[in-house]
Protein backbone atom coordinates (compact mmCIF):
# COMPACT_ATOMS: atom_id res chain seq x y z
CA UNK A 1 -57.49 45.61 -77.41
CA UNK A 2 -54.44 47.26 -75.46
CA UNK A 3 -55.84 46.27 -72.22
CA UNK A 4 -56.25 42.17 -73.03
CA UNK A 5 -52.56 43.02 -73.71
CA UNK A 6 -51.47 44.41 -70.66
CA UNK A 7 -53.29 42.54 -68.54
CA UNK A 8 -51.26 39.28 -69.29
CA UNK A 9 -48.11 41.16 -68.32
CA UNK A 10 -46.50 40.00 -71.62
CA UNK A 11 -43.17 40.33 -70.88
CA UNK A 12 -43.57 38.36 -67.95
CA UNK A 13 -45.13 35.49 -69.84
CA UNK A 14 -42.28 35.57 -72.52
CA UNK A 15 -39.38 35.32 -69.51
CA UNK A 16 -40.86 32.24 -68.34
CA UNK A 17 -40.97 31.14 -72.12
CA UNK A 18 -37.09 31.48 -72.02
CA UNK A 19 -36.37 29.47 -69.42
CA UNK A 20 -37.33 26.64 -71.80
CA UNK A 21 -35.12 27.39 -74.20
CA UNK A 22 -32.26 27.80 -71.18
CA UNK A 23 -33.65 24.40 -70.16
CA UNK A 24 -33.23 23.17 -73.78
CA UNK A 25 -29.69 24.54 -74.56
CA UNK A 26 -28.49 23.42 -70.56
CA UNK A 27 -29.47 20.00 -72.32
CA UNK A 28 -26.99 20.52 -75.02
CA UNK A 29 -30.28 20.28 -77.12
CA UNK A 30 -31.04 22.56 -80.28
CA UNK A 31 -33.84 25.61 -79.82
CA UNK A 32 -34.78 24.64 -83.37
CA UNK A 33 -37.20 21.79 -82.19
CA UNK A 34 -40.84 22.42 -82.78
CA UNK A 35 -41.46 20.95 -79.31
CA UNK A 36 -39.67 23.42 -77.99
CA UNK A 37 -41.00 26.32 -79.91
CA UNK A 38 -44.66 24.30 -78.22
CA UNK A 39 -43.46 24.41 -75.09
CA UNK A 40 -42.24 27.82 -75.10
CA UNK A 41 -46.00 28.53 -76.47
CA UNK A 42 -47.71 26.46 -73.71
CA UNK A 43 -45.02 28.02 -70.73
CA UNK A 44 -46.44 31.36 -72.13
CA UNK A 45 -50.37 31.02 -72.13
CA UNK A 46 -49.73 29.20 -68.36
CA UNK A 47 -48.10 32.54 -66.95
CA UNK A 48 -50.58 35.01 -69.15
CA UNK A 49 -52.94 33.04 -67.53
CA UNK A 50 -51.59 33.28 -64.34
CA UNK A 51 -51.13 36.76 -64.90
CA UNK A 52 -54.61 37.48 -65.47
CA UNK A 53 -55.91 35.46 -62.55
CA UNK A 54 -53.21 37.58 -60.28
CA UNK A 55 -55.72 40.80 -61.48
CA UNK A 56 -58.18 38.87 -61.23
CA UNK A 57 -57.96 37.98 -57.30
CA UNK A 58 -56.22 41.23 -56.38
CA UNK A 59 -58.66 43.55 -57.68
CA UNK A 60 -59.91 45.48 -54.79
CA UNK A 61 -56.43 46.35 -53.63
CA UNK A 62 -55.27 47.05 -56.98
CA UNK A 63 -58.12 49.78 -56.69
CA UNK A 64 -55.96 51.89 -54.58
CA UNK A 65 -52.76 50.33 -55.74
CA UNK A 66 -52.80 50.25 -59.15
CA UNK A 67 -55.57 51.59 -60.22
CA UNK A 68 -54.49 52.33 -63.56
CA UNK A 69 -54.53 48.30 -64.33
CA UNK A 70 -57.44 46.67 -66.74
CA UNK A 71 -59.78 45.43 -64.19
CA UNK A 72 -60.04 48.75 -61.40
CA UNK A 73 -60.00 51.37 -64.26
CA UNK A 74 -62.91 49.38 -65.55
CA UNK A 75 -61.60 48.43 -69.07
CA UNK A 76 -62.08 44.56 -68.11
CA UNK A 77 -64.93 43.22 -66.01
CA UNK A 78 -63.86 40.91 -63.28
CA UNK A 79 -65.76 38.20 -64.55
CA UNK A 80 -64.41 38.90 -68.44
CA UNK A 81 -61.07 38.34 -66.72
CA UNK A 82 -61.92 34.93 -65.26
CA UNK A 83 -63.00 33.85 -68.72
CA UNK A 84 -59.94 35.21 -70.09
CA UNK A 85 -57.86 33.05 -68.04
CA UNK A 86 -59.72 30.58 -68.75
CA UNK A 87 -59.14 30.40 -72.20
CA UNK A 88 -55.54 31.03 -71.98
CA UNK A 89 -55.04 27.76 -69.60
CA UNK A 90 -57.65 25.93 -72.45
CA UNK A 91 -55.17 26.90 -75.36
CA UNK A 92 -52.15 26.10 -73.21
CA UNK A 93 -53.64 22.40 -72.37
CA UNK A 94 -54.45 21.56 -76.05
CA UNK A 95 -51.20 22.87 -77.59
CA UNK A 96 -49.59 20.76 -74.63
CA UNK A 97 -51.27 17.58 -75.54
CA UNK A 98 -49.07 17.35 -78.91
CA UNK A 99 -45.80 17.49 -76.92
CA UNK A 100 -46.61 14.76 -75.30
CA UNK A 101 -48.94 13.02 -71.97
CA UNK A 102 -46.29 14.08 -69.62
CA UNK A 103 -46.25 18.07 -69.88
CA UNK A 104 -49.57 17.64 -70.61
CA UNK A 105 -50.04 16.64 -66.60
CA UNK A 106 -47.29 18.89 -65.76
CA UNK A 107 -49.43 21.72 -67.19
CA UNK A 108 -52.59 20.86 -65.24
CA UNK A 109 -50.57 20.78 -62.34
CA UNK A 110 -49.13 24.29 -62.45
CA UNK A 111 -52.77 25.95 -63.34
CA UNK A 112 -54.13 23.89 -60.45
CA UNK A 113 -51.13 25.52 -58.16
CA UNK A 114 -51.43 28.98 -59.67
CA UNK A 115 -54.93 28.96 -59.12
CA UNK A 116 -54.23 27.88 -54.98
CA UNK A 117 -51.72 30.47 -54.98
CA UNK A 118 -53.42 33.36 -56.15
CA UNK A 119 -56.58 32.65 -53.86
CA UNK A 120 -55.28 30.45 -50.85
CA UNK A 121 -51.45 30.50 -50.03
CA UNK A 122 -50.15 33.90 -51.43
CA UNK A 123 -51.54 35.41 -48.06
CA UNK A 124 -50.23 32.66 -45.85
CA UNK A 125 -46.64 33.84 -46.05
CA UNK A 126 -44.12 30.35 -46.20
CA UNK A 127 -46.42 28.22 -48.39
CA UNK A 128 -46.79 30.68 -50.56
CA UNK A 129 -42.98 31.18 -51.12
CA UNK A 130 -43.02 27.25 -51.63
CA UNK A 131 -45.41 27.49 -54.03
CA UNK A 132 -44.02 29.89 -56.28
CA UNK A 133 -40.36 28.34 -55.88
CA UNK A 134 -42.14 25.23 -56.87
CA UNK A 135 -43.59 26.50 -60.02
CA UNK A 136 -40.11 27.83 -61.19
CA UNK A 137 -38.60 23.78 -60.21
CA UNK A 138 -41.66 22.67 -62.29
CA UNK A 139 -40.83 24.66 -65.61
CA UNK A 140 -37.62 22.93 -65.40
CA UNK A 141 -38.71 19.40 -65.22
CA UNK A 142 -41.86 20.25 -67.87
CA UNK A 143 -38.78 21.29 -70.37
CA UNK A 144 -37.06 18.00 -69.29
CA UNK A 145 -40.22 16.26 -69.90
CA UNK A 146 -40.31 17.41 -73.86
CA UNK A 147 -37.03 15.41 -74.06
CA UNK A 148 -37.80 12.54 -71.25
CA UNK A 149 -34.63 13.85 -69.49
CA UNK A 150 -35.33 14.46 -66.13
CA UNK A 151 -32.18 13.94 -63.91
CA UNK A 152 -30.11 17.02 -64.68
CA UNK A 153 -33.48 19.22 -64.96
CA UNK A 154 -34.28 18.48 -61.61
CA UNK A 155 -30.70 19.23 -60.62
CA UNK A 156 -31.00 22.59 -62.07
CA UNK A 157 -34.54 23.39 -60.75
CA UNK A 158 -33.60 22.42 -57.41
CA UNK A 159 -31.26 24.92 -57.12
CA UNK A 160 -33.62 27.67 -58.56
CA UNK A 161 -35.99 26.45 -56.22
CA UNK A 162 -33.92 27.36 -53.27
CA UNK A 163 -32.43 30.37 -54.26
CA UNK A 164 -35.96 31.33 -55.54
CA UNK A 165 -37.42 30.79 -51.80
CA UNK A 166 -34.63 32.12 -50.13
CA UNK A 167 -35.31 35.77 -51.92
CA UNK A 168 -39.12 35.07 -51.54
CA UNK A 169 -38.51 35.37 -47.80
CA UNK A 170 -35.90 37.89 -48.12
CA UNK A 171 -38.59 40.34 -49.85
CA UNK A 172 -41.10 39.59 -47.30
CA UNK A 173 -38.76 40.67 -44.77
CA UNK A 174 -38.32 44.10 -46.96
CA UNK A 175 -41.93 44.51 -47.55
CA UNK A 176 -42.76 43.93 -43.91
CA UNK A 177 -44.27 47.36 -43.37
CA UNK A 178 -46.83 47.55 -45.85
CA UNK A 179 -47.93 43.53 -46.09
CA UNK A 180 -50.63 44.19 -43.78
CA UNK A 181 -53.01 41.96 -44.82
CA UNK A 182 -50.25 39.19 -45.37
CA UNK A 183 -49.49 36.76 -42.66
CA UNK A 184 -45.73 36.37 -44.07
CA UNK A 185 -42.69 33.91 -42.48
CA UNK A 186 -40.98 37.06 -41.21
CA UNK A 187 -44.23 38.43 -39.35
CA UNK A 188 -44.63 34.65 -37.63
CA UNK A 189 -40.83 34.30 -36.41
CA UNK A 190 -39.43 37.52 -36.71
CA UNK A 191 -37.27 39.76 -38.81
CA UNK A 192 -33.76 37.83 -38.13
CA UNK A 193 -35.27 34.38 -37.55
CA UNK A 194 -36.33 34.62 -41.48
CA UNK A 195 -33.41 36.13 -42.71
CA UNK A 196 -31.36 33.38 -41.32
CA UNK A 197 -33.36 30.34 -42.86
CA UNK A 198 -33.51 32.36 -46.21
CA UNK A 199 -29.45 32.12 -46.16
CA UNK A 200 -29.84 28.40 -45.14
CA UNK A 201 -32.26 28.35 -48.56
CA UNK A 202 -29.08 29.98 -50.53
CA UNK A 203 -26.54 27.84 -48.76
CA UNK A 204 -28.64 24.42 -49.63
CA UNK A 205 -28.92 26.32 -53.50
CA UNK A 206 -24.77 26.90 -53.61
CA UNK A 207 -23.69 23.41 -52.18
CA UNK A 208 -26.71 21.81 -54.80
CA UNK A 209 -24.40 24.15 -58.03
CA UNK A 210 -21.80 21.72 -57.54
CA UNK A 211 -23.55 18.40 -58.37
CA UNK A 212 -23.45 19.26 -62.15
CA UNK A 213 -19.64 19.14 -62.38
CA UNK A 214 -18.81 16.71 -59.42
CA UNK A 215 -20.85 14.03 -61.92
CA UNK A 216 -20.04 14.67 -64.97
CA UNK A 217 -23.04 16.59 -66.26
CA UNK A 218 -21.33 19.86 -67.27
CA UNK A 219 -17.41 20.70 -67.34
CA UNK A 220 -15.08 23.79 -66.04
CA UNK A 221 -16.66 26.30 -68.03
CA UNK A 222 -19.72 25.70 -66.01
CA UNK A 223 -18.11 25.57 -62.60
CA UNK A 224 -16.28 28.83 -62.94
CA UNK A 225 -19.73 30.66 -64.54
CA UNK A 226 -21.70 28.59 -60.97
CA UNK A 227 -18.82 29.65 -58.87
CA UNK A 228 -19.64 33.87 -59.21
CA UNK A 229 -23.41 33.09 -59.22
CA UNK A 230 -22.88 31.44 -55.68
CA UNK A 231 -20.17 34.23 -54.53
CA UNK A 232 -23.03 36.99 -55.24
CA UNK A 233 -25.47 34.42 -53.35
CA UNK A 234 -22.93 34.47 -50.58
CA UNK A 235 -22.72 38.23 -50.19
CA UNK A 236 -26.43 38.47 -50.75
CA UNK A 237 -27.11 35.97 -47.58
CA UNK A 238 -24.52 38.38 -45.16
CA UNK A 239 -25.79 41.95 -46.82
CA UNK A 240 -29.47 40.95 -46.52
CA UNK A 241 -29.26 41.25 -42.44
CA UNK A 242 -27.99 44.94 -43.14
CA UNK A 243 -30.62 45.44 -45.74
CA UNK A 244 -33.07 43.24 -47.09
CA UNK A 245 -33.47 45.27 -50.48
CA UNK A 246 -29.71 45.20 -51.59
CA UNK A 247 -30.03 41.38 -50.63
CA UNK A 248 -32.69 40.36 -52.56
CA UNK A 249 -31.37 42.59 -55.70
CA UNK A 250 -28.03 40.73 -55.18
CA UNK A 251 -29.79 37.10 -55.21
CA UNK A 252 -31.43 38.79 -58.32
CA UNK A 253 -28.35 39.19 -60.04
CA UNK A 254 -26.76 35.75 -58.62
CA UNK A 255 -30.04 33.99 -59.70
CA UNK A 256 -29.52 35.87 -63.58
CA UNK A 257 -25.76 34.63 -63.47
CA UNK A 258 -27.09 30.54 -62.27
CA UNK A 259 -29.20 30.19 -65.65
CA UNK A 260 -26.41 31.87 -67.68
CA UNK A 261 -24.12 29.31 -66.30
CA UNK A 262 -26.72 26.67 -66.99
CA UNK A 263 -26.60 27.87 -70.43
CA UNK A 264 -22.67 27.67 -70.79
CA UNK A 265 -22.86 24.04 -69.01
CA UNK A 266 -24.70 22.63 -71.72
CA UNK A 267 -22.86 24.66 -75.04
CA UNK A 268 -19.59 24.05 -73.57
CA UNK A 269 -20.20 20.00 -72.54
């Protein structure tokens, strides 16, 4: 049974699953809501799901790559896989149809896009970054959906979104070398001309932090958290040009610090 384990990348899964409850508590609203202990449970099947599918399309590379995973070392067939998926996205649908018609949609709309992801766009360099910045944006809204607030969620995604494709194209730049069989942003307008509109990305992200306080939705606690978040961004947009690695681990961190921040934003309103 260890390798139907593994091969949802658990830990993963349950990260995503948090960012519910930072959704929930950036609401000022209380994790001890079944609907959010649902939509933690439906976030969760959607990225196991995911998860699998990921194996599930990159199975010949992961042959030399990482061979050691469920579906090259043989312990799961590739078409056991697709079922397995499968059944995650079918439990996450039903358990999402008692939070409510809304998430419900929002659901089928982020298996749809991880499904285009993992065998269209992940290849295709830029709309692949979209469409996993996207997916992040949409777990926001989804949690803002379980409480039909959707103004300051969207604030917040928006933000994540950018940062989130900023380091997408700042780790394309990085993995440049071996991406091969990738045709990647960095690859179609060189190494610079990437790095530059992935600092745009971060700059659009930093001046977005703001909105929160500047209308009321969060109070000086929150600024002050926002403010070293977007400092790390800043460094991370000038370091990246020297090296793309300590960039995108610096937008790491800054992107770690944002949701904390979201998190004091909504305890401290």
């Amino acid at each position: 049974m260890k390798e139907w384990f593994q091969i949802i990348r658990p830990l993963n899964a349950v990260m995503s699953g948090v960012s519910v409850l930072i959704v929930t508590l950036s609401l000022g609203r209380s994790l001890l809501n079944i609907l959010v202990v649902l939509g933690f449970i439906v976030t969760f099947l959607t990225t196991a799901g995911g998860n699998v599918l990921n194996d599930y399309f990159d199975r010949e590379v992961d042959i030399i790559n990482h061979p050691e995973r469920p579906i090259p070392s043989g312990k799961i067939s590739p078409s056991k896989a697709l079922i397995y998926a499968g059944v995650l996205f079918s439990i996450s649908l039903f358990v999402a149809i008692f939070i409510g018609l809304v998430p419900f949609l929002i659901d089928i709309l982020a298996i749809f896009l991880l499904y285009i992801y993992e065998s269209k766009t992940k290849n295709i360099g830029i709309y692949g970054n979209i469409t996993i910045s996207f997916l992040l944006l949409m777990l926001f809204i989804f949690t803002g959906s379980i409480f039909n607030k959707y103004e300051l969620p969207l604030i917040l995604g928006s933000m994540a979104f950018f940062a989130t494709l900023g380091r997408e194209i700042t780790k394309d730049v990085e993995d440049m070398a071996g991406d091969f069989n990738r045709k990647t942003l960095p690859k179609k307008i060189g190494k610079g001309n990437a790095l530059l509109i992935a600092s745009i990305f971060y700059l659009i992200g930093i001046l977005i932090s703001s909105i929160p306080y500047v209308f009321h939705y969060f109070g000086l606690y929150y600024i002050i958290a926002v403010a070293v978040a977007d400092i790390i961004f800043i460094y991370a947009a000038i370091i990246q040009f020297k090296s793309p690695h300590k960039g995108q681990n610096a937008a790491k961190y800054a992107m770690i610090l944002g949701l904390i921040s979201y998190i004091i934003g909504g305890i401290s309103k």
